[in-house]
N, C-alpha and C. Protein backbone atom coordinates (compact mmCIF):
# COMPACT_ATOMS: atom_id res chain seq x y z
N UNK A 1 -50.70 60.51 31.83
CA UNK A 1 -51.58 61.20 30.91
C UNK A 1 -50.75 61.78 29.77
N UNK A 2 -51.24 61.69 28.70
CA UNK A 2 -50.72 61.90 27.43
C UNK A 2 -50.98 63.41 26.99
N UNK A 3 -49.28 64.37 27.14
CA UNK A 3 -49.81 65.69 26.88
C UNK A 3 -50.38 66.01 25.68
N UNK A 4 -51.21 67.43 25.41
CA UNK A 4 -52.13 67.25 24.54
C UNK A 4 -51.25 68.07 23.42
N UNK A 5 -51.19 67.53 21.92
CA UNK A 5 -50.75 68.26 21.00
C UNK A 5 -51.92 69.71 20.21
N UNK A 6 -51.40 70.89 20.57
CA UNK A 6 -52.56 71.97 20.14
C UNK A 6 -52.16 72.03 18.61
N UNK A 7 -52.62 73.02 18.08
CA UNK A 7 -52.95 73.23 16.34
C UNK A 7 -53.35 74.57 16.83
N UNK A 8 -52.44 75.69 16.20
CA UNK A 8 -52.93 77.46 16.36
C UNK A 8 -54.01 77.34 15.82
N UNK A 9 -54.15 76.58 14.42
CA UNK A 9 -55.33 76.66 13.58
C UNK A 9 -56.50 76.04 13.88
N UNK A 10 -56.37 75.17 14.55
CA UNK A 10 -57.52 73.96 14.79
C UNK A 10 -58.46 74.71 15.83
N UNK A 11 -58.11 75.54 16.60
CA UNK A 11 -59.01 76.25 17.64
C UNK A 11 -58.96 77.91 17.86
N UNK A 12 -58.58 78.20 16.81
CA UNK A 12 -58.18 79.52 16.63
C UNK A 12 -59.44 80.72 17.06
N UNK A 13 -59.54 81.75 17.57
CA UNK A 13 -60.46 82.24 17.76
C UNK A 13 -60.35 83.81 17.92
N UNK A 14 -61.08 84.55 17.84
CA UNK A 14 -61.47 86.03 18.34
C UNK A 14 -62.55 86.27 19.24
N UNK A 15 -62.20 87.01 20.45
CA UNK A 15 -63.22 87.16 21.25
C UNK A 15 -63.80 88.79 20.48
N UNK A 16 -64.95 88.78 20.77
CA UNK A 16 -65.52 90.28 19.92
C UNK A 16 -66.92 90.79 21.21
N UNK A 17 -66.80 92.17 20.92
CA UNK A 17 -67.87 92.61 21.77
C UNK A 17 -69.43 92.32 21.60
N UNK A 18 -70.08 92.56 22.18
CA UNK A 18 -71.57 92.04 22.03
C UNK A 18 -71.97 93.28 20.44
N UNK A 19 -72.41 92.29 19.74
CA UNK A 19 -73.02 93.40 18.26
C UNK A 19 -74.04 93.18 17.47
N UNK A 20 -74.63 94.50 17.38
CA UNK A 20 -76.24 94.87 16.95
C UNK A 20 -75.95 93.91 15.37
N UNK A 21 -77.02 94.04 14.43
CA UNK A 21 -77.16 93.26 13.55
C UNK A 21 -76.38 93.65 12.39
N UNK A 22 -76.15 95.61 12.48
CA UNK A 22 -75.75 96.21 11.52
C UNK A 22 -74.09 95.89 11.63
N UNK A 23 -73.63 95.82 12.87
CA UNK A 23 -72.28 95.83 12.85
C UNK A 23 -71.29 94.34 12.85
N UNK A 24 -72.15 93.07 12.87
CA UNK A 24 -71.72 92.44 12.48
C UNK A 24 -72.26 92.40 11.20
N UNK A 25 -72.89 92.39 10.41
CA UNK A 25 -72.86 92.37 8.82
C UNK A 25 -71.90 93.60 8.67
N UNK A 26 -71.47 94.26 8.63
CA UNK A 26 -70.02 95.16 8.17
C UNK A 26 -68.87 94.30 8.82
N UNK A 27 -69.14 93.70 10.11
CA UNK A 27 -67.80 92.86 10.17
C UNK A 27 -68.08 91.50 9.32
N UNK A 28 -68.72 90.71 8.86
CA UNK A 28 -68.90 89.88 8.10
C UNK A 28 -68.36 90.35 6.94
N UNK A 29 -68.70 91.26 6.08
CA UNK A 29 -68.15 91.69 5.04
C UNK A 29 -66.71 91.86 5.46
N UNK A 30 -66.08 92.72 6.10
CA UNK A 30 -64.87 93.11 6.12
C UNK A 30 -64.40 91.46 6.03
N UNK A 31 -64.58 90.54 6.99
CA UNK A 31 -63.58 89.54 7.10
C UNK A 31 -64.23 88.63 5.50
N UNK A 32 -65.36 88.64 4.70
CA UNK A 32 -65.06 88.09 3.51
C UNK A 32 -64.28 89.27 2.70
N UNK A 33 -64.04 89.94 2.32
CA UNK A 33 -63.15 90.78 1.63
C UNK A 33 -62.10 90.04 2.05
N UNK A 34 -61.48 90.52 3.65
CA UNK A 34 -60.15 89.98 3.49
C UNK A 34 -60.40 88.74 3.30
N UNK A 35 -60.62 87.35 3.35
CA UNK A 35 -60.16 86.27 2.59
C UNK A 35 -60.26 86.20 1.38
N UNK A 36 -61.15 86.94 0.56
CA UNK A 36 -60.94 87.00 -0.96
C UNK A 36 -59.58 87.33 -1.35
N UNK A 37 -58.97 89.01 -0.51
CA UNK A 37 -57.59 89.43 -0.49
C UNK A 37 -56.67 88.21 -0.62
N UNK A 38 -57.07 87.56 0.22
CA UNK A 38 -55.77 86.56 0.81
C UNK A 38 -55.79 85.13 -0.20
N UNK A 39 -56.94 84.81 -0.94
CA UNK A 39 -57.28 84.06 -1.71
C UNK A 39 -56.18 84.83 -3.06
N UNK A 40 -56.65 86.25 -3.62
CA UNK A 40 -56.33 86.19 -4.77
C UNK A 40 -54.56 86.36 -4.45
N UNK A 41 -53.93 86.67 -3.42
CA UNK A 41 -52.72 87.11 -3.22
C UNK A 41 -52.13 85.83 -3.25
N UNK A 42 -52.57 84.24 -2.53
CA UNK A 42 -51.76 83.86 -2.69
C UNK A 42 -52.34 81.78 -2.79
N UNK A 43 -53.80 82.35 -3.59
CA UNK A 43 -54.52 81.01 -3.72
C UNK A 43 -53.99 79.97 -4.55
N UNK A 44 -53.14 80.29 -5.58
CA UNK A 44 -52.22 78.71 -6.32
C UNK A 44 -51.52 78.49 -5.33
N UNK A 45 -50.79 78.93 -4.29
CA UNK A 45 -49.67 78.07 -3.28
C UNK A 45 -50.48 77.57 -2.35
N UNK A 46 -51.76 78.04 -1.87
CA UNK A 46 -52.57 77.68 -0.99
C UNK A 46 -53.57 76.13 -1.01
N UNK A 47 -53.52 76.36 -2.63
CA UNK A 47 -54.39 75.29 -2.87
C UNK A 47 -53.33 73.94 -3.10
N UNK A 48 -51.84 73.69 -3.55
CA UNK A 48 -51.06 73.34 -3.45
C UNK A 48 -51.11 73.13 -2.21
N UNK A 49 -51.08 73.64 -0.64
CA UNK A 49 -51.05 72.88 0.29
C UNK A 49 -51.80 72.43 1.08
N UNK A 50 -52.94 72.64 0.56
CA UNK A 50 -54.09 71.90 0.82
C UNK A 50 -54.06 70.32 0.09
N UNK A 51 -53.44 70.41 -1.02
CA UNK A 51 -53.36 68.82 -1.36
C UNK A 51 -52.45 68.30 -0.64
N UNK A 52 -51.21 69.30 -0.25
CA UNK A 52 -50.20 68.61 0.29
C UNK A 52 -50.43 67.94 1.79
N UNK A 53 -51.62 68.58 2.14
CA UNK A 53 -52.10 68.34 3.74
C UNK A 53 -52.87 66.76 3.73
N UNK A 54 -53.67 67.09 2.88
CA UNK A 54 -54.61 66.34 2.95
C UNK A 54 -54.08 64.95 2.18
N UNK A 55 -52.96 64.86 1.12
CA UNK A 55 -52.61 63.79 0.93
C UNK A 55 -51.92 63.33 2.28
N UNK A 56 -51.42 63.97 3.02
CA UNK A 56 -50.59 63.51 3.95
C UNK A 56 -51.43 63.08 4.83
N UNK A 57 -52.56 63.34 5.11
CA UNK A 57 -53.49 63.13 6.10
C UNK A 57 -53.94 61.14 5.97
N UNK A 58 -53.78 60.85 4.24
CA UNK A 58 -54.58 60.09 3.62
C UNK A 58 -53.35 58.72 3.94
N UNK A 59 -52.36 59.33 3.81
CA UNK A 59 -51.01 58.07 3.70
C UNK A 59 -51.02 57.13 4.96
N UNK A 60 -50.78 56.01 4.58
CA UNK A 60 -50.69 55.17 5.31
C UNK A 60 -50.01 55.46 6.37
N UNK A 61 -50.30 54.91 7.57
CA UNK A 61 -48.86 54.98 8.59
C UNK A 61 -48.47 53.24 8.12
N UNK A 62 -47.16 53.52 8.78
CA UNK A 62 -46.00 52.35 8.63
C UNK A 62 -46.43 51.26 9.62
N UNK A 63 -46.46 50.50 8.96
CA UNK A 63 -46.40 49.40 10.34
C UNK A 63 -44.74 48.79 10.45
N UNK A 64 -45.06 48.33 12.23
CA UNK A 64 -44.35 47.87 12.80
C UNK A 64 -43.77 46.49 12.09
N UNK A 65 -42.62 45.93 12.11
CA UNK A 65 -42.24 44.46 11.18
C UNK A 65 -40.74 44.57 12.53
N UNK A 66 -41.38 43.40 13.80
CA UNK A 66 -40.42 43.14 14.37
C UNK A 66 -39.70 42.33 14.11
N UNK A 67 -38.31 42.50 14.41
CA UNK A 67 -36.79 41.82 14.25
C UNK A 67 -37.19 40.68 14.92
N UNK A 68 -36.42 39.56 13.76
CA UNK A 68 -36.21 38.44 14.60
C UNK A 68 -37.41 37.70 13.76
């Protein structure tokens, strides 16, 4: 069996307590604020590696050219 490669990001999660309607809309807000934060702090390098991901995602793999 082929061990499994994880990604922190790919399944990333928060467990949170059970919440009334009011307190997740204040946590909704809080967490869009902070990604706006995190957008304006450091969104030209971000968006830069988002191309860099996704071109890489796009590239060919190599093929095999056996010897002989």
């Amino acid at each position: 069996m082929k061990p499994r490669r994880r990604s922190p990001l790919r399944h990333a999660q928060i467990h949170l307590p059970p919440l009334d309607a009011g307190d997740a809309l204040t946590l909704a807000d809080i967490f869009e604020r902070a990604t706006a934060a995190v957008w304006r702090a450091h969104g030209d390098r971000m968006a830069e590696l988002i191309e860099l991901r996704a071109a890489a995602r796009r590239a060919p793999k190599p093929e095999c050219v056996p010897d002989g």
